[in-house]
C-alpha atoms as a PDB file:
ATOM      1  CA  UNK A   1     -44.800  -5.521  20.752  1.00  0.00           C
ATOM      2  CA  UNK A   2     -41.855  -7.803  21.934  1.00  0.00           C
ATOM      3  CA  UNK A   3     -39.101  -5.831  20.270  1.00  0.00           C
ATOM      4  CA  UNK A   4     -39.115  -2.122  18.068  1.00  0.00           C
ATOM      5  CA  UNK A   5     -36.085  -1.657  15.848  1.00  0.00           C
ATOM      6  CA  UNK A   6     -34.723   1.838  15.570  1.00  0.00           C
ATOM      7  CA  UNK A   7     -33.699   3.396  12.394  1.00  0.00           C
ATOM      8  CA  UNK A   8     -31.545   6.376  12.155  1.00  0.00           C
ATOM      9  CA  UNK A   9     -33.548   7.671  15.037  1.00  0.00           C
ATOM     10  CA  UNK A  10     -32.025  10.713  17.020  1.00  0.00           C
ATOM     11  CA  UNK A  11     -32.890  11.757  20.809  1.00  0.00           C
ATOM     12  CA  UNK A  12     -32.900  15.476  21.767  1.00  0.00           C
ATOM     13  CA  UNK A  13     -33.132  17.339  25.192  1.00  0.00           C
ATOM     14  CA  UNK A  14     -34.858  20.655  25.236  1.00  0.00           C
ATOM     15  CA  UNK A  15     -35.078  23.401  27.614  1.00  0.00           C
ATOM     16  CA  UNK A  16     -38.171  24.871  29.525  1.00  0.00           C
ATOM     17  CA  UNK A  17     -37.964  27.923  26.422  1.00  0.00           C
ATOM     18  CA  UNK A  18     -38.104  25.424  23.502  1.00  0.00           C
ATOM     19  CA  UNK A  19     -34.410  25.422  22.593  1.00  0.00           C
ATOM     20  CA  UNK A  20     -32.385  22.260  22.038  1.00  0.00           C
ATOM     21  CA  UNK A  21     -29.699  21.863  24.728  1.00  0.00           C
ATOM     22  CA  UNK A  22     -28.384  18.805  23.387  1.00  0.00           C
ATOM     23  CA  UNK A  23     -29.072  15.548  20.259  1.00  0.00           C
ATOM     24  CA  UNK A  24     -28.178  12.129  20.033  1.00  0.00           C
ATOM     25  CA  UNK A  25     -27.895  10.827  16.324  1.00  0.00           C
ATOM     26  CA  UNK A  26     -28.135   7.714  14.483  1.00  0.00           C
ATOM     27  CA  UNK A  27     -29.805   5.693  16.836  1.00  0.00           C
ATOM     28  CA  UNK A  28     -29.631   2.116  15.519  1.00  0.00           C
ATOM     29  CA  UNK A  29     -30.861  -0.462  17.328  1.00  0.00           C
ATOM     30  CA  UNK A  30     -33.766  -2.709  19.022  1.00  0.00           C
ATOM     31  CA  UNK A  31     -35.598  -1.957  22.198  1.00  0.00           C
ATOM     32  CA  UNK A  32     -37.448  -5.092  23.613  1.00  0.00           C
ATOM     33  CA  UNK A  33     -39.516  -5.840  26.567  1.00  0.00           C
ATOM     34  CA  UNK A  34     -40.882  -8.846  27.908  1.00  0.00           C
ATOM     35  CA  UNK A  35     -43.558  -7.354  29.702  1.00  0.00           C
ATOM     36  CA  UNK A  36     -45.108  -3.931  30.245  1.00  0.00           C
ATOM     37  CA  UNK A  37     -43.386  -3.949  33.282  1.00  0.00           C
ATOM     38  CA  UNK A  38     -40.159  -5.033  31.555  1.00  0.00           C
ATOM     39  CA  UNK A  39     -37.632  -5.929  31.742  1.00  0.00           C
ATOM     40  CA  UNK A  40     -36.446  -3.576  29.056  1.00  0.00           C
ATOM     41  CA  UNK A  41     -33.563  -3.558  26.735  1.00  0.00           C
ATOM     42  CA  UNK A  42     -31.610  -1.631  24.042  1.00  0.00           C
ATOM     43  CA  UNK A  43     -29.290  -3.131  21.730  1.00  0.00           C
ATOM     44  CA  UNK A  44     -27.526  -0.810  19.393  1.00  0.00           C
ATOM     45  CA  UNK A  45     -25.370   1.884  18.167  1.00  0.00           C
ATOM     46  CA  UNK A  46     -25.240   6.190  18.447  1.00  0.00           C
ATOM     47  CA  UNK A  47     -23.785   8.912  16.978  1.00  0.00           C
ATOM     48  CA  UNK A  48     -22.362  11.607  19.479  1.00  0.00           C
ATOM     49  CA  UNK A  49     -20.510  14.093  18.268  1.00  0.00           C
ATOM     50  CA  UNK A  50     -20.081  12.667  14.707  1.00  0.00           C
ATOM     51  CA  UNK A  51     -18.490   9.716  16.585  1.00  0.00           C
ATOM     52  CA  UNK A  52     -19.839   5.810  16.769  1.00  0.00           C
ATOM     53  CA  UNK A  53     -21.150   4.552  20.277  1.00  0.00           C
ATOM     54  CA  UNK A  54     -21.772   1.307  20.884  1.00  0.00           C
ATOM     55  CA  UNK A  55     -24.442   1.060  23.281  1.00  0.00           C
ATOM     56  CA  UNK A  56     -26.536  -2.023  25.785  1.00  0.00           C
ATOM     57  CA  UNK A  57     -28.986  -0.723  28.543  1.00  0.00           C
ATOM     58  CA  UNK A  58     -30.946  -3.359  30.502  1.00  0.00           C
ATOM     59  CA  UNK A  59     -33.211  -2.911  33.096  1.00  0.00           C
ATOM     60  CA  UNK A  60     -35.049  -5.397  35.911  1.00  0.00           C
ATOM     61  CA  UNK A  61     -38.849  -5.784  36.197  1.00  0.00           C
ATOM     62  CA  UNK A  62     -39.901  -2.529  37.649  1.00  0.00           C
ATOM     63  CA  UNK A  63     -39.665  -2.770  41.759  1.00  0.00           C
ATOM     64  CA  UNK A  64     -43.538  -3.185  43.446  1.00  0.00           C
ATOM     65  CA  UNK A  65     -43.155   1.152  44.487  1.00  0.00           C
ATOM     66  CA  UNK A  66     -42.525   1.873  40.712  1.00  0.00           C
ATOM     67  CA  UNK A  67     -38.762   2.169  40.821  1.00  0.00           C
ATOM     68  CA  UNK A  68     -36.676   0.813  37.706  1.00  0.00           C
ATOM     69  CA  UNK A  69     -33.117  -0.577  38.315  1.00  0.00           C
ATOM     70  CA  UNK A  70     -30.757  -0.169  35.497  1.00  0.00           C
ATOM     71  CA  UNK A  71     -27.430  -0.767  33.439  1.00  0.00           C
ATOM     72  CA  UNK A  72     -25.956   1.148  30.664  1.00  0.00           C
ATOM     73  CA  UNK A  73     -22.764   0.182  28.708  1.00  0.00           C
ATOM     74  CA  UNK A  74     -21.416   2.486  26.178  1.00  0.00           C
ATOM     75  CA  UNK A  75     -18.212   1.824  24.198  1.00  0.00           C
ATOM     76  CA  UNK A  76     -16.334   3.492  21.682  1.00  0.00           C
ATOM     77  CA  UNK A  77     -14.937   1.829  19.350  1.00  0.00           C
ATOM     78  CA  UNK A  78     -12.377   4.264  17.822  1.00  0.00           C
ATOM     79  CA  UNK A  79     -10.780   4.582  21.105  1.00  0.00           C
ATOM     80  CA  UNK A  80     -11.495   1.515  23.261  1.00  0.00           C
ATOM     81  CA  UNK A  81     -12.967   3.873  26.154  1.00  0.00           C
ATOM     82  CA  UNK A  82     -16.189   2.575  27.740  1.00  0.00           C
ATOM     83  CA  UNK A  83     -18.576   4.057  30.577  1.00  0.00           C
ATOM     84  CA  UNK A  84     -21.055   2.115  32.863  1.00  0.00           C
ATOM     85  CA  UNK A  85     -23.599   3.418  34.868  1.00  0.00           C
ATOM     86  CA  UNK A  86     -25.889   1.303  37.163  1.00  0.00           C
ATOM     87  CA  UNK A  87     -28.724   2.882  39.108  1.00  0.00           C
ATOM     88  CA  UNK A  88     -32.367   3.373  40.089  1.00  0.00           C
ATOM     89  CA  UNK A  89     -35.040   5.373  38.503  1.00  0.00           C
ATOM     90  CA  UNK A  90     -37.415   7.002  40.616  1.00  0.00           C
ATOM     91  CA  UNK A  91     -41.357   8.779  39.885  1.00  0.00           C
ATOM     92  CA  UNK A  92     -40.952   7.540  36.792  1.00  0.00           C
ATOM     93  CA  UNK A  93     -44.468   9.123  36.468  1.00  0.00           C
ATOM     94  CA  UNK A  94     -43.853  12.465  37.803  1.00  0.00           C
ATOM     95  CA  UNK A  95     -40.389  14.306  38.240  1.00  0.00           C
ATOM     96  CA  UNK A  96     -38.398  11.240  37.530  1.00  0.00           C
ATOM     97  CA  UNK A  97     -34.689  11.493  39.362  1.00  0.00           C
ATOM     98  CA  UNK A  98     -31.919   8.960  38.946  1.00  0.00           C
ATOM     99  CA  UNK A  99     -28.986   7.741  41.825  1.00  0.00           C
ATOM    100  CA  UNK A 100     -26.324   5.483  40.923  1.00  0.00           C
ATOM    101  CA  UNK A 101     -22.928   5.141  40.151  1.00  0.00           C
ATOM    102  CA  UNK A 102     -20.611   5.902  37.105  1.00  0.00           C
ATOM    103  CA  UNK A 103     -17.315   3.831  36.022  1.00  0.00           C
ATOM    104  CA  UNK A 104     -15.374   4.361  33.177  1.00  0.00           C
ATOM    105  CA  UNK A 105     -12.128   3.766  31.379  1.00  0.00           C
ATOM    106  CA  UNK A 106     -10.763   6.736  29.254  1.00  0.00           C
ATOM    107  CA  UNK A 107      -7.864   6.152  26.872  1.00  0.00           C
ATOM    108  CA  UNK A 108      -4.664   8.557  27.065  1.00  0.00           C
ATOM    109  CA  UNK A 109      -4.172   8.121  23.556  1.00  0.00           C
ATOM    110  CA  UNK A 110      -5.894  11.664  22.671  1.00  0.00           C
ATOM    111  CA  UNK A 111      -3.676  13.274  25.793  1.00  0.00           C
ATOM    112  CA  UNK A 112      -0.612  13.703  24.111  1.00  0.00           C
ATOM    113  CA  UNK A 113       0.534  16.843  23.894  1.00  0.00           C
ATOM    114  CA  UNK A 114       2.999  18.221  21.068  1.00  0.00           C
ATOM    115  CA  UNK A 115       5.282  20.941  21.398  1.00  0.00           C
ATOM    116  CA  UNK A 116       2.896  22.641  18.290  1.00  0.00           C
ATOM    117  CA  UNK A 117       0.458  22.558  20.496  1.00  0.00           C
ATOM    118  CA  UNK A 118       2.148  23.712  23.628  1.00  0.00           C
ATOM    119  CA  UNK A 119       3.138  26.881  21.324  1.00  0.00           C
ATOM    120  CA  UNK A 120      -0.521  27.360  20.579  1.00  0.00           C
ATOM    121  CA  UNK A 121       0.269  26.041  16.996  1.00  0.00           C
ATOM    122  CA  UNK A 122      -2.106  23.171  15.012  1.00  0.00           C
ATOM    123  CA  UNK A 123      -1.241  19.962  16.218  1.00  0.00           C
ATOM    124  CA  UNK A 124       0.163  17.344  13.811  1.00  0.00           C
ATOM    125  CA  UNK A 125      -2.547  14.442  13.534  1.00  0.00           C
ATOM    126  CA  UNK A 126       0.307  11.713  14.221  1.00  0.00           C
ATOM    127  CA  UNK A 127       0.968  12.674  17.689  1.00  0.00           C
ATOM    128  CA  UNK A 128       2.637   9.703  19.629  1.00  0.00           C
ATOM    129  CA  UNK A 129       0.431   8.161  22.671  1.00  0.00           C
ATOM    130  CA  UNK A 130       1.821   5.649  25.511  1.00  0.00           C
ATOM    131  CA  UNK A 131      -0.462   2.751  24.500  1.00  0.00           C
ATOM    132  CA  UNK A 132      -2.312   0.875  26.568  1.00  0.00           C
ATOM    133  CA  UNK A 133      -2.773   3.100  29.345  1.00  0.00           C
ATOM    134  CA  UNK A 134      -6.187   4.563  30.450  1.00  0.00           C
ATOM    135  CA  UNK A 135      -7.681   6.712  33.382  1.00  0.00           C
ATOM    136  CA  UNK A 136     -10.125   4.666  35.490  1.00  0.00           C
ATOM    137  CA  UNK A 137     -13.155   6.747  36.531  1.00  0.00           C
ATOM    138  CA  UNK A 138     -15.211   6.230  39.362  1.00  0.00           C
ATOM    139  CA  UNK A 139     -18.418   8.445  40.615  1.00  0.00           C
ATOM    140  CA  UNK A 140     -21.391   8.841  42.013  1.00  0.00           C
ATOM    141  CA  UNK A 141     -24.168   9.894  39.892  1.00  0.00           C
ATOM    142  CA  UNK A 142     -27.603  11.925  40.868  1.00  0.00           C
ATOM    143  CA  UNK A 143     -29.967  13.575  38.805  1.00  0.00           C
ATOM    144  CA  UNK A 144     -33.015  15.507  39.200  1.00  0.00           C
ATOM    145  CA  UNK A 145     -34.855  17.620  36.472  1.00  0.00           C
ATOM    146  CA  UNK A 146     -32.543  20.233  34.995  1.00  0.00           C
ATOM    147  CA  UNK A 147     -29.313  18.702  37.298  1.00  0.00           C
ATOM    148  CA  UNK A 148     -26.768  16.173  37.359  1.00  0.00           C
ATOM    149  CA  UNK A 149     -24.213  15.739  39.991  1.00  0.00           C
ATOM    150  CA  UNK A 150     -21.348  13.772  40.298  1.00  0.00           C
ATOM    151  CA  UNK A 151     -19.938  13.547  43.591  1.00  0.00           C
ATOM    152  CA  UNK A 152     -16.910  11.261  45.491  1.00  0.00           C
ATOM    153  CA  UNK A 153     -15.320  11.630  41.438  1.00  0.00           C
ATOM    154  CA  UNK A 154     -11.822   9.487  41.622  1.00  0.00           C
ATOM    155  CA  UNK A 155      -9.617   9.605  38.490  1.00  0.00           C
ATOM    156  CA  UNK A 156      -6.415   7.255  38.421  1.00  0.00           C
ATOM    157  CA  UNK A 157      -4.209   6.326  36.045  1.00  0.00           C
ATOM    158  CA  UNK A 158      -0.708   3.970  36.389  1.00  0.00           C
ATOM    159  CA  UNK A 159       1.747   4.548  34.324  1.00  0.00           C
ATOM    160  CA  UNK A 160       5.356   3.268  34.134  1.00  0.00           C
ATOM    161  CA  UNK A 161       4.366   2.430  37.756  1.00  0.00           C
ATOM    162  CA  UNK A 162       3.602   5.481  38.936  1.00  0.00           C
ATOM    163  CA  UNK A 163      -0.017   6.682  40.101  1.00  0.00           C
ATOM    164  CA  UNK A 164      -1.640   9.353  39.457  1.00  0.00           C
ATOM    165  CA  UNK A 165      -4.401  10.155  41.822  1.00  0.00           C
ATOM    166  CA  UNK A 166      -7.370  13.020  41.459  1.00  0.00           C
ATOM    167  CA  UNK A 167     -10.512  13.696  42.937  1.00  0.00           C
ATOM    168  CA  UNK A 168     -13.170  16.021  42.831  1.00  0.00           C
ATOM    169  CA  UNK A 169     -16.804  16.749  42.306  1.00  0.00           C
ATOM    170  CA  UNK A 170     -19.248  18.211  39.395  1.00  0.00           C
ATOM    171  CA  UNK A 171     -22.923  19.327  38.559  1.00  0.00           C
ATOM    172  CA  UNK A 172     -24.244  20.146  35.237  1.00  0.00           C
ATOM    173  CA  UNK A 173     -27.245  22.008  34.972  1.00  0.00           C
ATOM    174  CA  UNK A 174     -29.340  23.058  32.010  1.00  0.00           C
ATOM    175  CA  UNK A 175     -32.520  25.538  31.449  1.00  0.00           C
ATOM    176  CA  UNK A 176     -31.442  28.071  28.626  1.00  0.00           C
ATOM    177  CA  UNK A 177     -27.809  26.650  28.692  1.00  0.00           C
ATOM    178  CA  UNK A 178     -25.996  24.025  29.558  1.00  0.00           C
ATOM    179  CA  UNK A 179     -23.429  24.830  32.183  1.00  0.00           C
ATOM    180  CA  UNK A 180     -20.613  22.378  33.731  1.00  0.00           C
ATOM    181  CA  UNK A 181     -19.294  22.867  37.205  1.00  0.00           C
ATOM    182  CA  UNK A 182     -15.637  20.847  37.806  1.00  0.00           C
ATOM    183  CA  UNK A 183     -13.837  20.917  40.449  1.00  0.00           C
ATOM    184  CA  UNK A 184     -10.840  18.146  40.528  1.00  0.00           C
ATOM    185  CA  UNK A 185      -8.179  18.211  43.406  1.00  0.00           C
ATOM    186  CA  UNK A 186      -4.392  16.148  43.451  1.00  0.00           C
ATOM    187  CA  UNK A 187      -1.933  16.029  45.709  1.00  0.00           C
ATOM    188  CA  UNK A 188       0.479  15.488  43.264  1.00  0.00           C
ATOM    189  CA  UNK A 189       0.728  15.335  39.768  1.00  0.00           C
ATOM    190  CA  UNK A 190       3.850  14.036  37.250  1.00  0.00           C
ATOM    191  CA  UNK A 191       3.028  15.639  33.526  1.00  0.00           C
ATOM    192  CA  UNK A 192       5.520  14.284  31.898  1.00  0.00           C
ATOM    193  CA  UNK A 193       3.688  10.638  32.881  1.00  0.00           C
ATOM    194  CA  UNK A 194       0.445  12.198  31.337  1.00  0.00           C
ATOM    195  CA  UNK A 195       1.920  14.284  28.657  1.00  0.00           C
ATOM    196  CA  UNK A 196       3.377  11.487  25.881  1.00  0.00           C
ATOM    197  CA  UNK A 197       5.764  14.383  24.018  1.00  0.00           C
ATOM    198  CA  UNK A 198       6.044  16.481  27.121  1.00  0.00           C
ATOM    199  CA  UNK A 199       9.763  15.441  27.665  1.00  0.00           C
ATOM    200  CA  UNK A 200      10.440  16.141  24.268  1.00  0.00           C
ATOM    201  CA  UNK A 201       9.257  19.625  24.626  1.00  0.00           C
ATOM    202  CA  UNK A 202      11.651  21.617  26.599  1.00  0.00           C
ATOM    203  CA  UNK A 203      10.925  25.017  27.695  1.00  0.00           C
ATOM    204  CA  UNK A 204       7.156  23.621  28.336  1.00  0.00           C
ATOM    205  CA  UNK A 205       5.181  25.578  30.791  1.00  0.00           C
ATOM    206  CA  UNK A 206       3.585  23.632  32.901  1.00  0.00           C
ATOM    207  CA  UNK A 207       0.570  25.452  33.540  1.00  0.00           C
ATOM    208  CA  UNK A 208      -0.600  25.238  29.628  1.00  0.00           C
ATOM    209  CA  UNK A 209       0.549  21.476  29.890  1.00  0.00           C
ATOM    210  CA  UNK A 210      -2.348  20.618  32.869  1.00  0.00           C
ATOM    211  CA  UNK A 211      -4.600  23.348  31.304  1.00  0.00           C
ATOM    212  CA  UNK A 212      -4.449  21.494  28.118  1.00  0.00           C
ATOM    213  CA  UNK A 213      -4.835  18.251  29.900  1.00  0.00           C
ATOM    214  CA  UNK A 214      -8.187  19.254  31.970  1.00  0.00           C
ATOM    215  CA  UNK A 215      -9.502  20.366  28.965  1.00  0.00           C
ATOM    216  CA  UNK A 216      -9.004  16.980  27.219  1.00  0.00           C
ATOM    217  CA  UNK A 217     -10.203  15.000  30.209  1.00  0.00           C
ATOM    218  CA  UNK A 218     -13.427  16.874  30.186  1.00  0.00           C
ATOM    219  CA  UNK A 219     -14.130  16.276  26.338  1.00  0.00           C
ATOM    220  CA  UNK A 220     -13.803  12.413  27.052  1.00  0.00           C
ATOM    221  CA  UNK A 221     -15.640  12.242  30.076  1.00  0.00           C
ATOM    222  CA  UNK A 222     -19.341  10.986  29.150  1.00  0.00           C
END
């Protein structure tokens, strides 16, 4: 077959005991090869987290040892954030492990922080962002059965011309969980840059303002 479309297909990632770790949903899309060899392509859209992806993986003709070079493009559309990651599969027959590099750009529209939600209150679901502004990601990306690692991670962002610099490292690991290992480092941080409402929340402590800030970062990252 040149081309297979995908229907409401879903993708899921069990561990060595049988229990699902992780799904993709509504897969939508065509995969197409022009050979056996490939190159191979997908064309379509997922569901993570309830949420629409859009999504475009390429690949070149597999490499004379067996290796497969790649691309990956995923977008979402609800939020105009959007991840790359180029690299090479390796043993694609046996233990297959992947190296390659991650770069994405994160919107800081979900980062605002109300004073509701500094107070541990429900945040109201017309909290103010600074628009157009968005962390750029950069890492380096290697996998191995049961193990990702990112490694050389660099977060910026620029905003009312000031930058805002971290770096850091991470692993996740699965076999009867998953488990995620962060570790980002600054220098210096402003909050009030990251934090839309933050100056209109005296009294703000901020510890619960970067707490709350990590913890956002991390649900955005891919």
């Amino acid at each position: 077959f040149r081309s297979v479309a995908v229907i409401d297909g879903s993708l899921g990632l069990s561990g060595p005991n049988g229990v699902e770790l992780a799904r993709i949903d509504g897969i939508n899309g065509e995969v197409s090869a022009d050979t056996a060899e490939g190159p191979f392509r997908y064309r379509g859209t997922v569901l993570w987290h309830g949420e629409k992806r859009e999504v475009r993986f390429n690949t070149a003709p597999r490499d004379p040892n067996g290796d497969l070079r790649f691309k990956t493009n995923v977008t979402v559309p609800a939020t105009a954030n959007s991840y790359t990651l180029e690299g090479t599969a390796r043993d694609l027959a046996d233990a297959v492990t992947i190296d390659g590099t991650l770069a994405a750009r994160i919107s800081t529209a979900g980062f605002a922080v109300s004073p509701a939600a500094e107070a541990g209150a429900t945040e109201p679901k017309d909290k103010v962002a600074k628009p157009n502004a968005f962390f750029d990601v950069t890492a380096k990306v290697a996998s191995e059965a049961g193990r990702v690692t990112l490694d050389d991670i660099a977060i910026s962002l620029e905003q009312g011309g000031l930058p805002q610099l971290l770096s850091g490292r991470s692993s996740i690991t699965w076999t009867d969980q998953m488990k995620l290992d962060l570790e980002l480092n600054s220098k210096w941080l402003d909050l009030d840059q990251l934090t839309a409402s933050a100056s209109a929340a005296p009294g703000a402590i901020p510890l619960e303002l970067a707490r709350t800030l990590f913890d956002r970062l991390v649900d955005q990252l891919p």
